[in-house]
Protein backbone atom coordinates (compact mmCIF):
# COMPACT_ATOMS: atom_id res chain seq x y z
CA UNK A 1 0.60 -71.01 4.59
CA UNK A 2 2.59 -70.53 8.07
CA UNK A 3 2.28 -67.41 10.14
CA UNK A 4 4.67 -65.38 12.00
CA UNK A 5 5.17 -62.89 14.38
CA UNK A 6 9.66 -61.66 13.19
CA UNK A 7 11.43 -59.75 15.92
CA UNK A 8 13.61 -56.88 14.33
CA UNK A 9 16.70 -56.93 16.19
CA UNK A 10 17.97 -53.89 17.49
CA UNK A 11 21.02 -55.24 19.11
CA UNK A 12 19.55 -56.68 22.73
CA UNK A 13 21.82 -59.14 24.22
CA UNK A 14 17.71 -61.14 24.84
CA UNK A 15 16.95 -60.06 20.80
CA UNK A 16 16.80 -64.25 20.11
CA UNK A 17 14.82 -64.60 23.67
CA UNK A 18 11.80 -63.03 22.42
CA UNK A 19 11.86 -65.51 19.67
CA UNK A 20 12.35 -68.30 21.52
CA UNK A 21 9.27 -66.99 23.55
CA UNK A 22 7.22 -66.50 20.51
CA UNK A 23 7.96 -70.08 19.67
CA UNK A 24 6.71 -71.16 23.56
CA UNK A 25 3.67 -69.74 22.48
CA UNK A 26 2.79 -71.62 19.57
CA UNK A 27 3.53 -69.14 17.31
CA UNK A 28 6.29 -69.09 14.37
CA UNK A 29 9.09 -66.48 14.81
CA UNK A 30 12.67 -65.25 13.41
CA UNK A 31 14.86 -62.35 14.06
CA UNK A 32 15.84 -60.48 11.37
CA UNK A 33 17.67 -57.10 10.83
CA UNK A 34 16.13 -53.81 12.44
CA UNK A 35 16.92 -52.82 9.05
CA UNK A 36 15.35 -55.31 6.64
CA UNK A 37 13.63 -54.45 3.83
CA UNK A 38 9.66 -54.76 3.95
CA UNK A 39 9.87 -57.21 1.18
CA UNK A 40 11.80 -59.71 3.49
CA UNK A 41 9.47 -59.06 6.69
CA UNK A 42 6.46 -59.72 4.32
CA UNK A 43 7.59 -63.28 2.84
CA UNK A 44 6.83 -64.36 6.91
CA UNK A 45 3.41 -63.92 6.66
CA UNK A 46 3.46 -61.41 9.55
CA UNK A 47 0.78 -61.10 11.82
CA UNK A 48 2.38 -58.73 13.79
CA UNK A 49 6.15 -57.10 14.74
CA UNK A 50 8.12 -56.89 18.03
CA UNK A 51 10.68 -54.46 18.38
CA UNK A 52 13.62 -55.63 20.55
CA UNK A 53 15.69 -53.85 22.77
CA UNK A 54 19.08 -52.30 22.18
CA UNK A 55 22.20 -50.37 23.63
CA UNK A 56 21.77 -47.66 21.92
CA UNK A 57 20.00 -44.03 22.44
CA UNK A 58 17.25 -43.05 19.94
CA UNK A 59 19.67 -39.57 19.71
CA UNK A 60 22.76 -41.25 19.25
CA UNK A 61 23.98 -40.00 15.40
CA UNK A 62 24.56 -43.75 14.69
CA UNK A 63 21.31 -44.99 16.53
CA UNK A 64 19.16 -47.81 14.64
CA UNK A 65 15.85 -45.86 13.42
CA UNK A 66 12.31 -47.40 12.72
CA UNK A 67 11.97 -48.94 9.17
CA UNK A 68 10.07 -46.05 7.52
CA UNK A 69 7.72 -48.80 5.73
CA UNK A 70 6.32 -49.65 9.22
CA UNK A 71 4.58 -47.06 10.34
CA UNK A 72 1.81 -47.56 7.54
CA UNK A 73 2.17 -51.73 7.41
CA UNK A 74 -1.33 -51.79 9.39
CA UNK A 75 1.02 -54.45 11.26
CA UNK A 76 0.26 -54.38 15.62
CA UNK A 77 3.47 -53.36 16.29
CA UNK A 78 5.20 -53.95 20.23
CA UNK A 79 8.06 -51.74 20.95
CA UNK A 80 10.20 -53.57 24.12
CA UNK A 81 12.88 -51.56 26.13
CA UNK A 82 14.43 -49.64 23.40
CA UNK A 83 11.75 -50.51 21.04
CA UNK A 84 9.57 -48.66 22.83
CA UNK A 85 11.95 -45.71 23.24
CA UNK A 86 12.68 -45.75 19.14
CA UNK A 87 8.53 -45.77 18.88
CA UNK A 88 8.00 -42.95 20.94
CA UNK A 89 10.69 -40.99 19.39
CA UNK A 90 9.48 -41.70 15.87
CA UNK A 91 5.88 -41.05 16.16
CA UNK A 92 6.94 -37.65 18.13
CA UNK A 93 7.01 -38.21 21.63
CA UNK A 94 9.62 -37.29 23.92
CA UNK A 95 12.47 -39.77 25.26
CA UNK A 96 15.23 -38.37 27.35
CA UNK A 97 18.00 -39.33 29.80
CA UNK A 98 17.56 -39.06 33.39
CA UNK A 99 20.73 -39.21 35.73
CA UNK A 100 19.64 -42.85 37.38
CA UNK A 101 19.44 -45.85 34.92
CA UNK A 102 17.31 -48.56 36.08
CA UNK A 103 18.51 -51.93 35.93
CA UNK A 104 16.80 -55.10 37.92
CA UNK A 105 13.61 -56.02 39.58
CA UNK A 106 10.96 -53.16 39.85
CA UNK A 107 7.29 -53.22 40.82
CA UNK A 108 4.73 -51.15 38.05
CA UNK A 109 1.16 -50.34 38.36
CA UNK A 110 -1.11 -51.14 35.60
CA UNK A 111 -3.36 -47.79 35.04
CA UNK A 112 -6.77 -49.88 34.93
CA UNK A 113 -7.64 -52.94 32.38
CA UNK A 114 -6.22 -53.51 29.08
CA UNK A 115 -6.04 -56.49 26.71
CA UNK A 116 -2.27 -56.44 26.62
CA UNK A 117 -2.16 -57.11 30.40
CA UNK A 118 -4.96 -59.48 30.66
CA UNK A 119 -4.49 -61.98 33.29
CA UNK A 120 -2.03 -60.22 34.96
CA UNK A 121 -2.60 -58.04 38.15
CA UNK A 122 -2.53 -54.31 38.77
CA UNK A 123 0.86 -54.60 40.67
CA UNK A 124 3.46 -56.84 39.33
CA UNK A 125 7.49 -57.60 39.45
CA UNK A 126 9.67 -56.48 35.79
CA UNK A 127 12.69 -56.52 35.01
CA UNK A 128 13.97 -53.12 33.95
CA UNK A 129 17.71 -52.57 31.69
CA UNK A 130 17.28 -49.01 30.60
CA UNK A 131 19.29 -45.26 30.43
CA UNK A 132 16.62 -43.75 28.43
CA UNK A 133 13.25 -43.36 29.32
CA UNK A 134 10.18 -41.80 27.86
CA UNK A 135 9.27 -38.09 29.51
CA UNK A 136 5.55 -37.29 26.89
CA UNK A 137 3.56 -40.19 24.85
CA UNK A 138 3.24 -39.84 21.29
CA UNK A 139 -0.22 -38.01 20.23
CA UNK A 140 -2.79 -41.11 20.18
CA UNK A 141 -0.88 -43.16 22.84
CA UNK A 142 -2.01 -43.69 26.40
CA UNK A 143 -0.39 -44.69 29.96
CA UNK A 144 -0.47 -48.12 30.53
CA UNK A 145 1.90 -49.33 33.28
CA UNK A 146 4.16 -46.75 35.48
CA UNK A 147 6.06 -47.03 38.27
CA UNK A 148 8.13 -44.74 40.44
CA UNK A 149 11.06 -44.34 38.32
CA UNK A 150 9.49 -44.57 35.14
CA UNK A 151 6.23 -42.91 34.67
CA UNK A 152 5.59 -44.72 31.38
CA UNK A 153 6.43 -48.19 31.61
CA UNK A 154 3.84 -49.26 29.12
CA UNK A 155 1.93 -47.38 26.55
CA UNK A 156 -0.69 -48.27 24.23
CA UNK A 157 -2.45 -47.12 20.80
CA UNK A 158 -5.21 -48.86 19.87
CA UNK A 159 -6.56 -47.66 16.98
CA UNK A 160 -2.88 -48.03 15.77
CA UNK A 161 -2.66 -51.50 17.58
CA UNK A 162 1.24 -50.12 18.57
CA UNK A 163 2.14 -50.73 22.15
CA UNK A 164 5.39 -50.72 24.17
CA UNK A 165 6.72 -51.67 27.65
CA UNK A 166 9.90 -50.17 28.66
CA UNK A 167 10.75 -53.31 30.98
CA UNK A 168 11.41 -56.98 29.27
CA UNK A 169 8.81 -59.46 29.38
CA UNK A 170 10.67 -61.89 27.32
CA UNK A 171 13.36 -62.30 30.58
CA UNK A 172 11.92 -64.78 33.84
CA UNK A 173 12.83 -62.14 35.79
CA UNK A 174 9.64 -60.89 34.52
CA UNK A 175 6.85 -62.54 36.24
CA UNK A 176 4.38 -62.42 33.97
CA UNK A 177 5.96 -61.67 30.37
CA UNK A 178 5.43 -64.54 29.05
CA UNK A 179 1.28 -63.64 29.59
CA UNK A 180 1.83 -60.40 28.22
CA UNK A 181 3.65 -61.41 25.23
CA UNK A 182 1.14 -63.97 24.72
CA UNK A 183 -1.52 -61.52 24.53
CA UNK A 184 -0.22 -59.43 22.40
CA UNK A 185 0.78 -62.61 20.06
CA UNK A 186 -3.30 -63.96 20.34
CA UNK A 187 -5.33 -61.05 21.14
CA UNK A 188 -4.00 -58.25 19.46
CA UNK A 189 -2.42 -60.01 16.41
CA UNK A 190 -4.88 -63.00 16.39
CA UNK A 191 -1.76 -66.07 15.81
CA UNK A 192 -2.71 -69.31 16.94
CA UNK A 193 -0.64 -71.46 18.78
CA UNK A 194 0.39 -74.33 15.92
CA UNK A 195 3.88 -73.93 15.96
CA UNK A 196 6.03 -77.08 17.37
CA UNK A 197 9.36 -77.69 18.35
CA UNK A 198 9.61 -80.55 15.49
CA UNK A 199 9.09 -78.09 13.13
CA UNK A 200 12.66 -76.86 13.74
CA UNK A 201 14.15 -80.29 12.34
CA UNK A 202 12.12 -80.30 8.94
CA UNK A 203 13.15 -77.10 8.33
CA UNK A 204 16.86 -77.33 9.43
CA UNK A 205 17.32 -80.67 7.24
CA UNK A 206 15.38 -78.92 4.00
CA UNK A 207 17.93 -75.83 4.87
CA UNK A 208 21.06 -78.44 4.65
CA UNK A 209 19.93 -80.54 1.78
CA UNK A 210 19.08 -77.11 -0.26
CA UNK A 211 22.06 -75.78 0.81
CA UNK A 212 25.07 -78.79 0.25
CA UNK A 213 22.89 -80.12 -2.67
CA UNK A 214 22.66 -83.81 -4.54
CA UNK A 215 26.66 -84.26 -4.58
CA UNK A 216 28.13 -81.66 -1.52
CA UNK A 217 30.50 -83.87 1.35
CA UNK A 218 30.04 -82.46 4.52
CA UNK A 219 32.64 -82.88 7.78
CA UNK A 220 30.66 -82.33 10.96
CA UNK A 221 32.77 -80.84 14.05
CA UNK A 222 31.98 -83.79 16.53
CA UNK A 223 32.60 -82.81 20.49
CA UNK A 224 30.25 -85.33 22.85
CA UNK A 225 27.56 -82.65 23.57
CA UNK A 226 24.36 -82.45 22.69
CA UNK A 227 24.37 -79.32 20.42
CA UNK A 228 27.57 -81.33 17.86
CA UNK A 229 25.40 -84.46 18.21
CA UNK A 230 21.92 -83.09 17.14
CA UNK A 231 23.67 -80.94 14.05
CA UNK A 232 24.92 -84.66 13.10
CA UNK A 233 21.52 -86.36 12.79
CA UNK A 234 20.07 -83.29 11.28
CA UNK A 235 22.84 -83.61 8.37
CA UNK A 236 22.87 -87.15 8.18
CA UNK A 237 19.34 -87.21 7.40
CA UNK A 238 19.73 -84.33 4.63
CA UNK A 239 22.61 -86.03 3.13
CA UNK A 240 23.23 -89.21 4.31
CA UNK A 241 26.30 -91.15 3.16
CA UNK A 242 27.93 -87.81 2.38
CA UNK A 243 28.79 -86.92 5.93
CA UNK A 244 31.58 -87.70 8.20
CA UNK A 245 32.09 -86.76 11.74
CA UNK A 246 35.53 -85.82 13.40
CA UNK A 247 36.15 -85.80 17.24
CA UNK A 248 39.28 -84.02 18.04
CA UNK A 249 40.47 -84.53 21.32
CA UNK A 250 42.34 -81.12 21.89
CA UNK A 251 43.42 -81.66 25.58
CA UNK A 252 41.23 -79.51 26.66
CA UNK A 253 38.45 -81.93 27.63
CA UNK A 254 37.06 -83.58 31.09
CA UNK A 255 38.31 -86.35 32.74
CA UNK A 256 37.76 -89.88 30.29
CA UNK A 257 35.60 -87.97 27.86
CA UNK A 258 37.55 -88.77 24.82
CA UNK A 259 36.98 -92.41 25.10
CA UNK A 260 33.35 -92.11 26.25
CA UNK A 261 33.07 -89.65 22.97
CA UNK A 262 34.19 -92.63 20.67
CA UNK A 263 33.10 -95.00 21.75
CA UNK A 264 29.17 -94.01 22.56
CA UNK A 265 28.87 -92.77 18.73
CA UNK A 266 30.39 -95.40 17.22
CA UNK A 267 28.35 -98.59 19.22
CA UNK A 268 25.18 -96.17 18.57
CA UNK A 269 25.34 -93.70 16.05
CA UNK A 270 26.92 -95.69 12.94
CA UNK A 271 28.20 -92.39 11.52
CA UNK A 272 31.42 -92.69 10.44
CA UNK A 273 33.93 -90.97 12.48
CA UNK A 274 37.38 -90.01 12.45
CA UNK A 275 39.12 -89.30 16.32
CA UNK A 276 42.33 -87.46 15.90
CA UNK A 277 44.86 -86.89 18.63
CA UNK A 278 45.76 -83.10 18.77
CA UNK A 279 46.86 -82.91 21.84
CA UNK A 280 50.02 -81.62 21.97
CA UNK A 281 48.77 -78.90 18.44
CA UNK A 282 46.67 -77.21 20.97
CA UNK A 283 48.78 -77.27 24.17
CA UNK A 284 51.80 -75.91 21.91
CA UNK A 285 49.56 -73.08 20.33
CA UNK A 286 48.68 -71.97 24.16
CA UNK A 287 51.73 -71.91 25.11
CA UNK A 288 52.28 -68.56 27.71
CA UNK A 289 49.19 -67.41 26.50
CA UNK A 290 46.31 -65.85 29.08
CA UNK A 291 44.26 -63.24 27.67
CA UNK A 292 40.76 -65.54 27.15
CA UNK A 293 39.32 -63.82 23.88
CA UNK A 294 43.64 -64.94 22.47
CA UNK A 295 43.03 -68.52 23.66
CA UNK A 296 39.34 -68.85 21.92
CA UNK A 297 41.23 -67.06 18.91
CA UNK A 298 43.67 -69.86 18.93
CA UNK A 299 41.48 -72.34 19.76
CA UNK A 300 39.27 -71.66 17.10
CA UNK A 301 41.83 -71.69 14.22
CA UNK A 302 43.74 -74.54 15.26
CA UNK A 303 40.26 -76.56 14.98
CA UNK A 304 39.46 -74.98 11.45
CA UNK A 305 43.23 -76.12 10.14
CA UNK A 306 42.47 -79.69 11.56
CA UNK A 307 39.01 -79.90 9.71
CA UNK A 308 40.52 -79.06 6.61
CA UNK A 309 43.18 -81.37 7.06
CA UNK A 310 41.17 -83.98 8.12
CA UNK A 311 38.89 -82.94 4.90
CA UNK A 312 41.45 -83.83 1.92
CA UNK A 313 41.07 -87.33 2.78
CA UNK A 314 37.60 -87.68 3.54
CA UNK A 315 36.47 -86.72 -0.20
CA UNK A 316 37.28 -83.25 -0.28
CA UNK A 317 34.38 -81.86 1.52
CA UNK A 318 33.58 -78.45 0.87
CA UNK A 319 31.11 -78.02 3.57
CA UNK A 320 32.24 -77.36 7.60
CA UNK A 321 28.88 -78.35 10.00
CA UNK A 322 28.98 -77.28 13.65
CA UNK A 323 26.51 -76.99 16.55
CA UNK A 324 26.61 -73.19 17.01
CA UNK A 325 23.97 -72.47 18.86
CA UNK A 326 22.37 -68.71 19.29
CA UNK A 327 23.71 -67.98 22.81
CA UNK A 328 26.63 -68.40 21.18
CA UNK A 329 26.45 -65.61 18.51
CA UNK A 330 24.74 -63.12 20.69
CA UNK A 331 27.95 -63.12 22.64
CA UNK A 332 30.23 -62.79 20.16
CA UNK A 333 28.55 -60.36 18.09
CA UNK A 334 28.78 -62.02 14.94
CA UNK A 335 28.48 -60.33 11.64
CA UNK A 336 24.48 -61.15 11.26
CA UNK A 337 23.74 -58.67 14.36
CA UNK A 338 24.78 -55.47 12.98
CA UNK A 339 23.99 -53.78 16.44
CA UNK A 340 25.10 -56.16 19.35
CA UNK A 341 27.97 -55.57 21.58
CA UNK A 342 30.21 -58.26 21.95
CA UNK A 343 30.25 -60.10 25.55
CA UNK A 344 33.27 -62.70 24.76
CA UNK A 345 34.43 -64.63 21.35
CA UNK A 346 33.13 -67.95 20.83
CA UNK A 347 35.77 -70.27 19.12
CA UNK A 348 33.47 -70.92 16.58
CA UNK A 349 31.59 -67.68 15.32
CA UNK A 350 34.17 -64.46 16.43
CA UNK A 351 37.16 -66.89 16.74
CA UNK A 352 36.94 -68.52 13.03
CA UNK A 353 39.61 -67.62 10.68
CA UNK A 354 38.47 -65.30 7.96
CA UNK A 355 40.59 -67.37 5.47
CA UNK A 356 38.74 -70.55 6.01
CA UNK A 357 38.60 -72.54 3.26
CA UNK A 358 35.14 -74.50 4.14
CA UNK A 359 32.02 -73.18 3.77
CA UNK A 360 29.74 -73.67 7.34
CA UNK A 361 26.48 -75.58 8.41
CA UNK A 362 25.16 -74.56 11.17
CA UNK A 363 21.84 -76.53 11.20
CA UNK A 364 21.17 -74.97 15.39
CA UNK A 365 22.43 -71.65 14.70
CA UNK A 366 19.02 -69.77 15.62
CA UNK A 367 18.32 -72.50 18.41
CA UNK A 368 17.85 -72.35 22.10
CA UNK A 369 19.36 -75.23 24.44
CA UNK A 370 15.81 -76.58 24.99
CA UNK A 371 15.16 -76.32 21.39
CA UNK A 372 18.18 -77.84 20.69
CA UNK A 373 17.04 -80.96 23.28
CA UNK A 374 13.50 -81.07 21.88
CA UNK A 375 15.38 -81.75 18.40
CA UNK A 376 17.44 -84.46 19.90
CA UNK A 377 14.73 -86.38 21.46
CA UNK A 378 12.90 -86.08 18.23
CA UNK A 379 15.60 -87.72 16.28
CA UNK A 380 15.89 -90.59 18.87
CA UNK A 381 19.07 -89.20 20.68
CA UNK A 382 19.12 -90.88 24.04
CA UNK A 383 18.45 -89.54 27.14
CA UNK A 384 21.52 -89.08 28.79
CA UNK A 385 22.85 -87.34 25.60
CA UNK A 386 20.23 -84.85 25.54
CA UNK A 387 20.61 -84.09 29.52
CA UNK A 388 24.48 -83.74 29.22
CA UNK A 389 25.47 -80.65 30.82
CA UNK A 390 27.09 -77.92 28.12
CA UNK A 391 30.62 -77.80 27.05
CA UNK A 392 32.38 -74.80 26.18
CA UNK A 393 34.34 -75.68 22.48
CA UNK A 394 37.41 -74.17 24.13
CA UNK A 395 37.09 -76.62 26.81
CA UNK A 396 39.02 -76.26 30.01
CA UNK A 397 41.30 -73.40 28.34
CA UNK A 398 38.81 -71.17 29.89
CA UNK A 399 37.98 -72.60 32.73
CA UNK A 400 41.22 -72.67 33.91
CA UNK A 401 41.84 -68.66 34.54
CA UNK A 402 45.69 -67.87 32.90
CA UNK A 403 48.00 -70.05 31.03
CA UNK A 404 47.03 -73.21 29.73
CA UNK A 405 49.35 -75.94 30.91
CA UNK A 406 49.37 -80.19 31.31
CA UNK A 407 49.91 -79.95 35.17
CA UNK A 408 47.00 -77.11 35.55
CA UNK A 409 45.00 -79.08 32.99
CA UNK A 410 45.53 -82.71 35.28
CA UNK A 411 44.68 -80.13 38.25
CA UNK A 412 41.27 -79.12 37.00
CA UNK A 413 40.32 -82.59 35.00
CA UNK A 414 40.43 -84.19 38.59
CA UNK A 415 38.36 -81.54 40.87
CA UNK A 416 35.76 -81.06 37.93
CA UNK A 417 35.15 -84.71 38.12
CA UNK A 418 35.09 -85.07 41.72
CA UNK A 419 32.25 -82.25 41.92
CA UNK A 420 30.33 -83.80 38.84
CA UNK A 421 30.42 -87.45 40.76
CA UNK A 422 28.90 -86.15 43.49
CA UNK A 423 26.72 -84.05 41.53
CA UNK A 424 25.59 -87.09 39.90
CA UNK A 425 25.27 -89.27 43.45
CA UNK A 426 22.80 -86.57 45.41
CA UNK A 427 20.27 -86.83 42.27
CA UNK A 428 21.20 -83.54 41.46
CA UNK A 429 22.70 -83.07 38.19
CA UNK A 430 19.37 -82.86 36.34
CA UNK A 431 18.19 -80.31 38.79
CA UNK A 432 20.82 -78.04 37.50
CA UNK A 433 21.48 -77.33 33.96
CA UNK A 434 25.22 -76.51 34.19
CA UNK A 435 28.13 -77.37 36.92
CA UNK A 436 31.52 -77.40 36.82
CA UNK A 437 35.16 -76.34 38.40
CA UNK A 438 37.26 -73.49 37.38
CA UNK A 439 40.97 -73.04 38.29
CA UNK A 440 41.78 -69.53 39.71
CA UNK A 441 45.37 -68.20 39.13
CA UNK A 442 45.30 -67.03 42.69
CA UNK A 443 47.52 -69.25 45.63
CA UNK A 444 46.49 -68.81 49.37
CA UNK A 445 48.01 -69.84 53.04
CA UNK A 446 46.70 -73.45 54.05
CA UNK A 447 47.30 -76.07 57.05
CA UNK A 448 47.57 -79.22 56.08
CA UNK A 449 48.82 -82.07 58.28
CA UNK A 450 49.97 -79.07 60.67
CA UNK A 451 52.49 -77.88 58.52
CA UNK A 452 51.63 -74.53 56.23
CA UNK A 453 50.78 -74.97 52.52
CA UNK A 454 50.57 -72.35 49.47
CA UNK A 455 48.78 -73.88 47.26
CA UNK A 456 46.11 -73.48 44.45
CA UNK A 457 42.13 -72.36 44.78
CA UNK A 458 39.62 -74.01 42.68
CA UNK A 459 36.24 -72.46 42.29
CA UNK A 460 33.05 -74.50 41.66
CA UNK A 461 29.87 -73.39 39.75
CA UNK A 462 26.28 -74.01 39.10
CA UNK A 463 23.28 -72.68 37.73
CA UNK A 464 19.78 -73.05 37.30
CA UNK A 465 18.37 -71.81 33.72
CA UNK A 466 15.76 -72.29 31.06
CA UNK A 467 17.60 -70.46 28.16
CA UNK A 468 21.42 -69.79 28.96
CA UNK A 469 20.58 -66.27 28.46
CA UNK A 470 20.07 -65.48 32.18
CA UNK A 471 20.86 -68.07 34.95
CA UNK A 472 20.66 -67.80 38.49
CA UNK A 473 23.07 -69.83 40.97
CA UNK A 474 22.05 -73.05 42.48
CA UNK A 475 21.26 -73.77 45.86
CA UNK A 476 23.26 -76.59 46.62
CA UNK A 477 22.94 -78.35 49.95
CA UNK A 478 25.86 -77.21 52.09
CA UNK A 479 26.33 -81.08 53.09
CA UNK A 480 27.16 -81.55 48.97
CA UNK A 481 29.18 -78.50 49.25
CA UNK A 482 31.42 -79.19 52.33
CA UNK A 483 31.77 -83.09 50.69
CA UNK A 484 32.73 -81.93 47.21
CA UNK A 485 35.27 -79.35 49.24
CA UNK A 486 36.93 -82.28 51.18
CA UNK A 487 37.41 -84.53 48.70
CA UNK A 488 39.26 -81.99 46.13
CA UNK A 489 41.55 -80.40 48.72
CA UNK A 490 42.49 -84.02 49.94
CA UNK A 491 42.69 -85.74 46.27
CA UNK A 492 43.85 -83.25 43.88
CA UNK A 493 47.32 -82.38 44.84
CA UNK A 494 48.13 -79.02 45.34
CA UNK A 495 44.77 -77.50 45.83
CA UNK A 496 44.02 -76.33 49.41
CA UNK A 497 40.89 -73.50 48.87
CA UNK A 498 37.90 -74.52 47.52
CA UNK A 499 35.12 -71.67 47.22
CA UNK A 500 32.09 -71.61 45.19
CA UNK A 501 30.18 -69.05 42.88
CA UNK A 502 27.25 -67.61 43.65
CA UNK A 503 26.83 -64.98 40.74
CA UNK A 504 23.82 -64.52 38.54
CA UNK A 505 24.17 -63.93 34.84
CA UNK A 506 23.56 -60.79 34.23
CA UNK A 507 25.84 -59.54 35.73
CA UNK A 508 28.59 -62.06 35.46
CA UNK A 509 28.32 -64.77 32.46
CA UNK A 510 27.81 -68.67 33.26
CA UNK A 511 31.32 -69.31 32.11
CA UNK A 512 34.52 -67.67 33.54
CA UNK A 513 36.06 -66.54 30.72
């Protein structure tokens, strides 16, 4: 019998990060409804319960409340960011809303020694997101942590084993989360640390093979990444013969990639696989259009009508598999996370047609990126497959900031792959985990061969990140910089600005649109 430690999800755009940070520690973890019934909490094996965060306000009419079968589960119980809030509210404490949120770095005091904070020091950084904040503890509850703007930043009931921290530990920002967490995951609740990463493949090619059955045909979304290329293997080992792979080359891809795509899984995958040449489908779908969350609408649909297409002839499969990772519904708010807020559509969760006719497989769908690459090298993907910076599914449609056209396509293609080259040549693609060039829809004055130009800006990104969730913006060398500058403006024709991003996420998001 496995053990868990579920996350109820209260909406938190970092809900799937504490599981992910669960599973760091060893221990086994899912996210599951704030609202689920005891009976499905129970069939986990639960050691203990983390409350995630939320947008909400424990006064809103419509605000998520505490399952009432908690409170007397005997379960340790740890409340984070709203969590906390919705704890202190139920168990009759007193949460209200000052005038100043708090959002970002802050320093907190611990109030003296506790086993939740073990290992940690008395004065450490957090990362605070929060309106509310709690003004009187529930009876039996006791100070913890405070700090100048929150005077309860952790509290603690230990007969009750129910804590909360009103900052996120699960976030890097967080110096020392991941210690806390851990000690409430092997002090408090008592999990070991058995959990592995290959246990995600077992169980995601037993949830395929129980799902498609002994006779299902499945057609798996190919595009070149990692996250398409894992969901592959994972299928073909549930069903075998009964999958085929499509690679649609929509336009919308980087420089040479189609042919790399093809040819690299044919010479090493033998899956069969069927390219099709939609080229001109897409480009006419996008034609005028700018607004990003009508592109990934597009997008998404016009790859759903090819797949079913492409379907009739390859035995009538029933069964649609795709690499949909978790970043990936947090963002769009999909119809499992009754509480989130949507960020942007992905093309393939918010931006699927509701008439589809295929039923999905989406072997990653509660995996991390590095979850995601653990499963790869597991299943013998090679190296430079697993490292291969991400891919949005709408491609360069939103990358390249307004209407989608060849010329502004051909524009982009070139100055992406001149700052991936030399990405590649300074050693330091590895050292970031996502790069690329965006094309702005803004034109500025230029000199060029002393006469004036007006011509177009191209922006260049990237990040640093272990989850995709947050990111910070890389360093770069400025020699890299001013190289990858001159060669754009003087080999991609009509480009004269070059400027480059330096934008965490939060605020901004790692892609542009």
């Amino acid at each position: 019998m496995s053990y868990s430690v579920p996350v109820l999800d209260f909406g938190s755009q970092t809900a799937q990060l504490i599981v992910r940070r669960v599973r760091e520690l060893g221990v086994y973890s899912e996210l599951l409804p704030h609202d689920a019934p005891e009976a499905q909490v129970r069939a986990l094996h639960p050691l203990g319960v983390i409350l995630s965060g939320g947008p909400a306000s424990v006064y809103e009419p419509d605000a998520p409340q505490m399952p009432t079968w908690l409170p007397a589960s005997g379960l340790p119980v740890l409340g984070i960011c709203y969590g906390m809030q919705l704890m202190s509210h139920a168990l009759d404490g007193v949460v209200r809303s000052p005038e100043d949120r708090e959002f970002g770095p802050a320093d907190v005091a611990l109030v003296g020694e506790h086993p939740l904070f073990v290992g940690t020091p008395l004065s450490q950084m957090v990362w605070m997101s929060h309106g509310d904040r709690i003004e009187a503890l529930p009876p039996g509850f006791r100070a913890l942590a405070t700090n100048v703007s929150t005077p309860f930043a952790a509290m603690g009931d230990d007969t009750r084993r129910w804590y909360g921290v009103q900052f996120h530990p699960e976030v890097v920002h967080t110096v020392h989360g991941k210690i806390i967490l851990g000690n409430f995951l092997h002090a408090i609740c008592g999990a070991g640390a058995a959990w592995q990463p290959a246990n995600i493949v077992a169980e995601a090619i037993d949830r395929v093979r129980a799902k498609v059955g002994p006779e299902g045909r499945v057609l798996c979304a190919l595009s070149g990444g990692v996250d398409s290329a894992v969901a592959a293997l994972i299928i073909h080992q549930a069903v075998g013969e009964r999958l085929s792979c499509v690679f649609v080359d929509n336009g919308l891809l980087r420089l040479g990639e189609a042919a790399q795509v093809i040819a690299t899984f044919r010479e090493h995958f033998h899956i069969p696989l069927v390219a099709v040449d939609a080229r001109e489908e897409f480009l006419a779908a996008l034609e005028g259009v700018a607004d990003p969350e009508h592109k990934r609408k597009i997008i998404g649909e016009k790859f759903v009508r090819i797949f079913e297409r492409e379907a009739r002839g390859l035995g009538d499969a029933k069964y649609l598999a795709q690499g949909t990772l978790y970043p990936d519904v947090i963002e769009s708010s999909a119809p499992d996370r009754k509480k989130g807020v949507t960020i942007k559509t992905h093309h393939n969760v918010g931006g699927l047609p509701a008439d589809m006719q295929m039923q999905l497989i989406e072997p990653l769908r509660y995996m991390f990126k590095d979850e995601v690459r653990a499963a790869g090298l597991e299943l013998g993907l090679p190296t430079d497959w697993v490292w291969r910076h991400p891919f949005p599914g709408p491609g360069l449609a939103v990358r390249l900031i307004g209407p989608v056209t060849w010329d502004r396509l051909e524009t982009l293609r070139r100055a992406d792959a001149i700052f991936l080259e030399e990405l590649r040549a300074t050693g330091l693609y590895r050292a970031t985990q996502q790069a690329f060039a965006v094309l702005l829809p803004v034109q500025s004055v230029g000199v060029m061969g002393d006469g004036r130009t007006y011509a177009d800006t191209i922006a260049i990104r990237a990040i640093t990140t272990e989850d995709y969730m947050t990111a910070d913006w890389a360093r770069l060398p400025y020699e890299l910089l001013a190289k990858v500058s001159s060669r754009i403006v003087n080999e991609v024709s009509g480009v004269n600005r070059v400027v480059y991003d330096i934008s965490s996420k939060p605020p901004a998001t790692i892609e542009w649109e």
